[in-house]
Protein backbone atom coordinates (compact mmCIF):
# COMPACT_ATOMS: atom_id res chain seq x y z
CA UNK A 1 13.07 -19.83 -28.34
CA UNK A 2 16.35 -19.35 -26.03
CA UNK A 3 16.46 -15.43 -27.04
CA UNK A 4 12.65 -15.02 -26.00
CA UNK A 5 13.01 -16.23 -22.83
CA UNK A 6 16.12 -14.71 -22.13
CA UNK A 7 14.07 -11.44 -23.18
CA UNK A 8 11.42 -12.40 -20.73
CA UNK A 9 13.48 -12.73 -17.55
CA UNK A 10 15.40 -9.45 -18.47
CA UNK A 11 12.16 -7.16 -19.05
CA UNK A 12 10.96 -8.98 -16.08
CA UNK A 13 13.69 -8.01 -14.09
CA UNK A 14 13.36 -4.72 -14.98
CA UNK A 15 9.99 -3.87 -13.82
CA UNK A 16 10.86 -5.61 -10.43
CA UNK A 17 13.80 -3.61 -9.96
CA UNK A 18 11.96 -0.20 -10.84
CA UNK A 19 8.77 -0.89 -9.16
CA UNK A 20 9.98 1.01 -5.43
CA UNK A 21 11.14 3.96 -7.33
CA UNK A 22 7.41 4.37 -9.04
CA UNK A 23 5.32 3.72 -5.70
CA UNK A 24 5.41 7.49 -5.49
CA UNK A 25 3.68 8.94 -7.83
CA UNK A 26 4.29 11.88 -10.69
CA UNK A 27 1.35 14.47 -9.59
CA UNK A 28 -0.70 16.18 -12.38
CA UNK A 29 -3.81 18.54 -12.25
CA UNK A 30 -6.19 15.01 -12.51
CA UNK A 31 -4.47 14.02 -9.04
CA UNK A 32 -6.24 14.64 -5.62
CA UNK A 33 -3.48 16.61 -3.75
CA UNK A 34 -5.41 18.41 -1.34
CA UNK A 35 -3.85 16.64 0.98
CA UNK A 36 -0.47 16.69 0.17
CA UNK A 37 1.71 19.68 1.28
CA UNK A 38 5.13 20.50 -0.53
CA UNK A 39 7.71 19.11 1.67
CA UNK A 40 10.74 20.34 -0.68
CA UNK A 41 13.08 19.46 -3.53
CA UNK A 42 14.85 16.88 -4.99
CA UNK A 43 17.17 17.00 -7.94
CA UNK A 44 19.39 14.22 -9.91
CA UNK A 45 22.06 14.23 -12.90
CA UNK A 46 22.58 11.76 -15.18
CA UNK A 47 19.85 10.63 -17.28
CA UNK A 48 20.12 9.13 -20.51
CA UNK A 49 16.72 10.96 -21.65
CA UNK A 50 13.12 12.15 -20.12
CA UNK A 51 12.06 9.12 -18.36
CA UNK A 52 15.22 8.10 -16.71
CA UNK A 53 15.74 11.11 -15.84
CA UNK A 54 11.53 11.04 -14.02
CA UNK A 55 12.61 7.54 -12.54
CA UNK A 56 15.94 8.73 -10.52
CA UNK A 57 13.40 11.92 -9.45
CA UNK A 58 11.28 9.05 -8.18
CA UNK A 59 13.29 7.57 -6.43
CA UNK A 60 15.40 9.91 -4.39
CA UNK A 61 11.40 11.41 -3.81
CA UNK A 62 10.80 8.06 -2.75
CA UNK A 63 13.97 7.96 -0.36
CA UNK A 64 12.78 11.21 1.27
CA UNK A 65 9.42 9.55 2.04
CA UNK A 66 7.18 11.61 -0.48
CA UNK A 67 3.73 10.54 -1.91
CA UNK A 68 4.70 12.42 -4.88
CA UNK A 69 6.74 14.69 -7.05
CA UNK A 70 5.83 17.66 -9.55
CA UNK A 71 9.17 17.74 -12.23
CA UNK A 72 9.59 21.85 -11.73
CA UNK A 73 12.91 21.57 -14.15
CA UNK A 74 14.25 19.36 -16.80
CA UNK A 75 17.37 20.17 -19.13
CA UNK A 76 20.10 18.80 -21.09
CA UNK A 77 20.85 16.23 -24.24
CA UNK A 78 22.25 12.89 -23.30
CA UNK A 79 22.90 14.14 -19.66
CA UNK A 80 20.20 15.32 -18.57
CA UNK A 81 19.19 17.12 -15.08
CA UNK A 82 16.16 18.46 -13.30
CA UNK A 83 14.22 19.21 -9.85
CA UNK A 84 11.22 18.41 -8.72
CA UNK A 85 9.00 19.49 -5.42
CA UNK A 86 8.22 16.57 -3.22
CA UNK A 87 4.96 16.42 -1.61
CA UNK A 88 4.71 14.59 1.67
């Protein structure tokens, strides 16, 4: 019973602690963006794999003061990298 709680609080604390980085939003062809202008780029290093690597895109997107992000770039095996265009 001790382990599943302990697994509770954890997974809990991880959504809290990613929840700023995912208030700006991944744009896809389903999104209104008409009006949203590109405002630049953003790139980060690092990632352990696909969504990490989306996350810290997020979040330096987020850090700029975007409303969203379209991943242009993604590359790499257990370190990945990648750019995406920031729309403000």
């Amino acid at each position: 019973m001790k382990k599943y709680l302990t697994l509770i609080v954890v997974a809990g604390a991880l959504a809290a602690a990613s929840f700023p980085a995912w208030s700006v939003q991944s744009l896809t062809a389903e999104n209104d963006t008409s009006q949203l202008r590109p405002a630049g780029t953003v790139s980060a290093t690092g990632a352990a794999n696909l969504d990490d690597l989306q996350h810290k895109l997020a979040e330096k997107a987020r850090e700029q003061g975007a409303k969203g992000f379209v991943v242009e770039s993604a590359s790499g095996d257990n370190h990945m990298f990648g750019t995406a265009t920031i729309y403000k």
